[in-house]
Protein backbone atom coordinates (compact mmCIF):
# COMPACT_ATOMS: atom_id res chain seq x y z
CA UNK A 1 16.06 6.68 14.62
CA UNK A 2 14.52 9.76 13.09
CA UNK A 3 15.27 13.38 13.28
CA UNK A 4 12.82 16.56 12.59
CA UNK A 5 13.94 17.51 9.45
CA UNK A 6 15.82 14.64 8.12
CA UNK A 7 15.57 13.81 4.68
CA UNK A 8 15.91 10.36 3.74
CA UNK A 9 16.23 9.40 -0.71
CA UNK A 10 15.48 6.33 -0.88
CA UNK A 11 16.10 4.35 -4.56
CA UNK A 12 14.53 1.01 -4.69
CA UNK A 13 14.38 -1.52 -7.50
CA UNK A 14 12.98 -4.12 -5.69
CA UNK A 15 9.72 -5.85 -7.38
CA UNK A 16 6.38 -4.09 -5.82
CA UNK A 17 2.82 -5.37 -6.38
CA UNK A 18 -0.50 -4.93 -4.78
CA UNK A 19 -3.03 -6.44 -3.39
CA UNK A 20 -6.14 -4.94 -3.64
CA UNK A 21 -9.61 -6.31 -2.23
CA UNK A 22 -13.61 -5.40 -0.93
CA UNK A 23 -17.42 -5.66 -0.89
CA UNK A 24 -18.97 -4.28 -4.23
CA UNK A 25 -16.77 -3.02 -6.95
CA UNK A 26 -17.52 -0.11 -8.57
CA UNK A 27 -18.11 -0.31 -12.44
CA UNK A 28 -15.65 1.85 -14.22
CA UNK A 29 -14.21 3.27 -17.65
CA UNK A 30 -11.34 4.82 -16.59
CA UNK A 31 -8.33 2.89 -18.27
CA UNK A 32 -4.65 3.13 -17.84
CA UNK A 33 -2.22 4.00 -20.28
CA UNK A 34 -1.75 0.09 -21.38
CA UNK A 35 -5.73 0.11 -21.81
CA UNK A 36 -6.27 -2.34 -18.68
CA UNK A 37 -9.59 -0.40 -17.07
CA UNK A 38 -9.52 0.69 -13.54
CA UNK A 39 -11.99 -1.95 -12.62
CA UNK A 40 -10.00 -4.92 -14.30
CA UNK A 41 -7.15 -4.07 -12.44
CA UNK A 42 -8.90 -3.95 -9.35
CA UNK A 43 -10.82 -7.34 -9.83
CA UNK A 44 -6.59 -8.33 -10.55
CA UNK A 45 -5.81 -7.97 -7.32
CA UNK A 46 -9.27 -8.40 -5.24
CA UNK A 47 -10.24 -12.12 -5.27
CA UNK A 48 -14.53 -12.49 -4.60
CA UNK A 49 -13.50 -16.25 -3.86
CA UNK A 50 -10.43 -17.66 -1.95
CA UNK A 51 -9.10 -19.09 1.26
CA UNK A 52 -5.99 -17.13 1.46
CA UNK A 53 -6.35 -15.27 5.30
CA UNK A 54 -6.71 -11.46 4.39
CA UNK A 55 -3.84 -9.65 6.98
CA UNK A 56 -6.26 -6.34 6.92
CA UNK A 57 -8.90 -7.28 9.02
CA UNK A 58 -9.49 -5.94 12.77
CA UNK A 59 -7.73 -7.83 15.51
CA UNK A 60 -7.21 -7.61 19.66
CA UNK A 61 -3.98 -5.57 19.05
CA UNK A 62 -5.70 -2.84 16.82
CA UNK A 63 -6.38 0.53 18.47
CA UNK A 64 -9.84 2.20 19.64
CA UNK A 65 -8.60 4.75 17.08
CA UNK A 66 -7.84 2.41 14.31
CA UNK A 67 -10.97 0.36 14.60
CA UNK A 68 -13.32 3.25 14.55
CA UNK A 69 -11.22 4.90 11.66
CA UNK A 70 -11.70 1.38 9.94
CA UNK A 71 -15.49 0.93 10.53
CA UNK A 72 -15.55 4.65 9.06
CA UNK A 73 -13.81 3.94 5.69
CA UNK A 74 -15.84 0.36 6.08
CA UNK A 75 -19.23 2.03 5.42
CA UNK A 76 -17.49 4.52 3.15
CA UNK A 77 -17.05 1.37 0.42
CA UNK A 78 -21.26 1.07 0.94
CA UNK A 79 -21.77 4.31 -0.42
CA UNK A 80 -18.70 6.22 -1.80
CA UNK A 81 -16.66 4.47 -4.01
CA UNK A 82 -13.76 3.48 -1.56
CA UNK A 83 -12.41 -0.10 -1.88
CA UNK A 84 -11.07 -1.87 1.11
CA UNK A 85 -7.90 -3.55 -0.08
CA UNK A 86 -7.25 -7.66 0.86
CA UNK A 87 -3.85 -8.24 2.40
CA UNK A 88 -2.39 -11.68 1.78
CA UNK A 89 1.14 -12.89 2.99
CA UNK A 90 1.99 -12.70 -0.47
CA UNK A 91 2.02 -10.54 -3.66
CA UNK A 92 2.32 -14.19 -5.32
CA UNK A 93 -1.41 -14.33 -3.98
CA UNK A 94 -2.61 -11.36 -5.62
CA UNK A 95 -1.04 -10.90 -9.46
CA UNK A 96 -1.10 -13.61 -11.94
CA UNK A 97 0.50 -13.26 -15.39
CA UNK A 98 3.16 -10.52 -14.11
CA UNK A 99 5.98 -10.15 -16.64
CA UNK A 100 9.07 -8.91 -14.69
CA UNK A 101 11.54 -6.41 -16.64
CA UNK A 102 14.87 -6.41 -17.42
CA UNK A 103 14.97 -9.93 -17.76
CA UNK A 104 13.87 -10.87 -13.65
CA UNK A 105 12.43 -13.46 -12.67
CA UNK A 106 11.39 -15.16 -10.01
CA UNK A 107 13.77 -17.97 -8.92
CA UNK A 108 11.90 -19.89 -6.74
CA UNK A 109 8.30 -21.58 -6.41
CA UNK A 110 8.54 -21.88 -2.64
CA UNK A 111 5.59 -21.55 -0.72
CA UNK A 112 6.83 -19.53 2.46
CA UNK A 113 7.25 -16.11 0.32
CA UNK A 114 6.28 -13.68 2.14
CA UNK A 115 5.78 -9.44 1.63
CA UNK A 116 7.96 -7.54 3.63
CA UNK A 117 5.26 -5.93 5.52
CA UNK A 118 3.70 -9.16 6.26
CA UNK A 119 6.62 -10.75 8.05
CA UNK A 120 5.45 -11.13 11.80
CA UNK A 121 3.11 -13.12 12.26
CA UNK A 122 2.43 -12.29 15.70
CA UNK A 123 -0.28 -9.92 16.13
CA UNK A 124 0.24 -6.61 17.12
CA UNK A 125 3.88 -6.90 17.24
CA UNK A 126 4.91 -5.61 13.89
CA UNK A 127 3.03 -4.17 10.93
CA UNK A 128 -0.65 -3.82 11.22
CA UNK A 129 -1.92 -1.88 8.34
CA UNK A 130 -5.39 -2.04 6.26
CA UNK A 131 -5.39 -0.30 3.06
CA UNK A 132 -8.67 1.77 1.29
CA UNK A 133 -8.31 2.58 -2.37
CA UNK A 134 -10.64 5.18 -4.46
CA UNK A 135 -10.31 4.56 -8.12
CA UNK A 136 -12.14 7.87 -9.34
CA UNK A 137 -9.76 9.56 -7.05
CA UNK A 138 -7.01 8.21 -7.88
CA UNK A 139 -6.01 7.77 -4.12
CA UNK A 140 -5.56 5.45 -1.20
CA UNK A 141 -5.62 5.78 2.73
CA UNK A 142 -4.24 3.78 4.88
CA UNK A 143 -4.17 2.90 8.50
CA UNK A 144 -1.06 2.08 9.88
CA UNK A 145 -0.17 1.02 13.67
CA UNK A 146 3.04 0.13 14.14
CA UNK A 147 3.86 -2.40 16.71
CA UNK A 148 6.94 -3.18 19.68
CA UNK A 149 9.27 -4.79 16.79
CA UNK A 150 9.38 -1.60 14.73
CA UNK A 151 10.74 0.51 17.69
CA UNK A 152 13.47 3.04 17.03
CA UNK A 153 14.05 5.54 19.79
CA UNK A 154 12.26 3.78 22.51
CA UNK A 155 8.62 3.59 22.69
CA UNK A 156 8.52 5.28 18.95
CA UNK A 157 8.24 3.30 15.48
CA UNK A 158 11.57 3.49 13.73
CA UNK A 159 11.65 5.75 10.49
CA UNK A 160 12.18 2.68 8.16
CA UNK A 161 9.43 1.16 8.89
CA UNK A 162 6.92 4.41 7.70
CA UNK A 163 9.19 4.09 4.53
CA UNK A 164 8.35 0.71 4.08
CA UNK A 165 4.68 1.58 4.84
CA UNK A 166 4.74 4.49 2.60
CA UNK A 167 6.38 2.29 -0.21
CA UNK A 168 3.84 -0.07 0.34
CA UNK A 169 0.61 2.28 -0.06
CA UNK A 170 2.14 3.82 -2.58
CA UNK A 171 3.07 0.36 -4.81
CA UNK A 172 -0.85 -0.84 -4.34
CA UNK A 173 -1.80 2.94 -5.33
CA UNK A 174 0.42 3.00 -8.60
CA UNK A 175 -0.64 -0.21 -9.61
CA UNK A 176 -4.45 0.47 -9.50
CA UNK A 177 -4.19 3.59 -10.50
CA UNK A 178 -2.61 3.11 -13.59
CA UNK A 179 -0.54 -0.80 -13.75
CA UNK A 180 2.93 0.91 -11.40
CA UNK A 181 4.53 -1.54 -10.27
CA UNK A 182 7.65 -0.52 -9.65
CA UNK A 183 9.23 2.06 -7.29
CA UNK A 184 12.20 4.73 -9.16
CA UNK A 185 12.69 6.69 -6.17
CA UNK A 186 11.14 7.61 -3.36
CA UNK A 187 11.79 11.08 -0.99
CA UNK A 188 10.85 11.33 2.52
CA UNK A 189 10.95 14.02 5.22
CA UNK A 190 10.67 12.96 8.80
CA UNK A 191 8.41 15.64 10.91
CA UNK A 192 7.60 13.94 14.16
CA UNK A 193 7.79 10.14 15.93
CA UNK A 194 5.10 7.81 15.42
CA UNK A 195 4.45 6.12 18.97
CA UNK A 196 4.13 2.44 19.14
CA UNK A 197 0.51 0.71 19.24
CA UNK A 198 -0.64 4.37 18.00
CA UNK A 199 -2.69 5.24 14.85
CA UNK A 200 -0.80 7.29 11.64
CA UNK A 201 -3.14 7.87 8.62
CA UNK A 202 -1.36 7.55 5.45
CA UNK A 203 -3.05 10.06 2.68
CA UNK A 204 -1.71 9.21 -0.65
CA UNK A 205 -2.62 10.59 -4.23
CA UNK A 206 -1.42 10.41 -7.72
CA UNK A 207 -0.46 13.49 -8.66
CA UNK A 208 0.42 13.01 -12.65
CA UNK A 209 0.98 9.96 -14.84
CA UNK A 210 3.30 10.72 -17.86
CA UNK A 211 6.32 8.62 -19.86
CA UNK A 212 5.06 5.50 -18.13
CA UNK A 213 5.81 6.73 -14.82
CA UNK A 214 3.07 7.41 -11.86
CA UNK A 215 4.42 10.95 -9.83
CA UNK A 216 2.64 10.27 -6.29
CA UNK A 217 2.55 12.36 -2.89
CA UNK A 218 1.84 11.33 0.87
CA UNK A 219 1.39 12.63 4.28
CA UNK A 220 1.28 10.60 7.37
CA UNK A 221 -0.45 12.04 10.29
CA UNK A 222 -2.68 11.56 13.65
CA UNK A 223 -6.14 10.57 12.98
CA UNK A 224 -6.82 14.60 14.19
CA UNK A 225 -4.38 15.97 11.64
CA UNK A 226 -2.74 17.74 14.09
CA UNK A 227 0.32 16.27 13.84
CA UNK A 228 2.14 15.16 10.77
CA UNK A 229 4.79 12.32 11.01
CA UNK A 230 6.16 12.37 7.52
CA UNK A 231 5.93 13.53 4.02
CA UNK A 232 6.82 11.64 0.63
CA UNK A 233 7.09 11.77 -3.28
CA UNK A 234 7.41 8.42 -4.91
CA UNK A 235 7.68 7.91 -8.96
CA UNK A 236 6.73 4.90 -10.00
CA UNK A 237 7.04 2.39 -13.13
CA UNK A 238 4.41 1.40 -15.66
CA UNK A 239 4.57 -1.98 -16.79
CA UNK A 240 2.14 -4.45 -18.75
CA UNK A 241 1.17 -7.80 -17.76
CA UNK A 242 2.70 -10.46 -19.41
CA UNK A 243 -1.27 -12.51 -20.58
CA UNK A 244 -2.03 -8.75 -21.98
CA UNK A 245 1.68 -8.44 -24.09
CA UNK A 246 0.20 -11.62 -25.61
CA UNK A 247 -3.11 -10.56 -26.77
């Protein structure tokens, strides 16, 4: 349940990765402060070739407004550098090579992992979500309609589950943008309710990258931009993959 004005600080240090995904990659310099390019990291975490199911495709549960806001963005990656981000049960499915911190690691090889986000598999009924990313930019957008088993006050999405979303956008953001991977903190403030099987567009941007940490900024709001559901800061953590430590 979420309150106009309520600020929620949120510190995670849970493991964050991203998936990342589309048609034509652009060709890029840009690199990151570890000297992966922008483009490297995107091929990372957008497979040309696999039979994994991608999560961000349309489906019967998805919105007038979130399927025309989709096709939109869609023929956006034709023509203007946007990248329409894959979205497999997994972050196991997208990184390879990923050298945990502080001495984590993984503990188990089973196969049933799944991302937090990606947890229902029933469509409709949880998180639907499809994720563009603009590497010149620096910046992501992503559709987000929350479904019936996200409800907080009834017939509205529960506040934790736009932190999760925002978390999420922002993890595959800091990643591209620059190898984040994972989330220091992360500062919301609740504005309005989201209602369930409705449309939020999350806007996020990189605002700074500096001492190996990404400083990012978001605002949910109605496909009109008339009303605004949230606002965030996140800071994230660079980190290099383990295959380039060894090089």
């Amino acid at each position: 349940m979420i309150r106009r004005g309520f600020q929620a600080v949120i510190r995670l240090g849970h493991h964050r990765v991203l998936p990342g995904a589309p048609h034509v990659l652009p060709r890029l310099n840009r690199t990151s402060a570890f000297g992966s390019s922008t483009d490297s990291l995107v091929s990372r975490f957008c497979l040309e070739k696999t039979d994994l199911k991608d999560y961000a495709l349309p489906n019967a549960s998805w919105c007038p407004d979130m399927l025309n806001l989709y096709q939109e963005f869609l023929e956006k990656t034709k023509t203007d550098g946007w990248i329409k981000l894959p979205s497999f049960k997994s972050n196991r499915d997208h990184i390879q090579g990923l050298k945990l911190p502080f001495g984590l690691a993984a503990t188990s090889d089973k196969s049933d992992w799944r991302i937090f986000t990606r947890c229902l598999q029933v469509e409709g009924q949880g998180y639907e979500y499809v994720i563009f990313f603009h590497p010149s930019k620096k910046k992501s957008i992503c559709l987000f309609q929350p479904g019936p088993y996200l409800e907080g006050a009834p017939g509205f999405a529960h506040g934790g589950s736009l932190a999760a979303m925002m978390d999420e956008t922002f993890s595959k953001t800091a990643y591209l943008a620059g190898e984040g991977l994972f989330t220091l903190s992360l500062n919301i403030r609740f504005k309005n309710l989201i209602p369930v099987g409705s449309l939020a567009v999350l806007n996020v941007d990189v605002e700074k990258i500096e001492d190996q940490k990404l400083y990012m900024s978001c605002i949910a709001q109605s496909r009109d931009q008339q009303r605004v559901y949230a606002k965030s800061s996140g800071v994230f953590l660079q980190l290099q993959l383990e295959e380039e430590l060894s090089q």
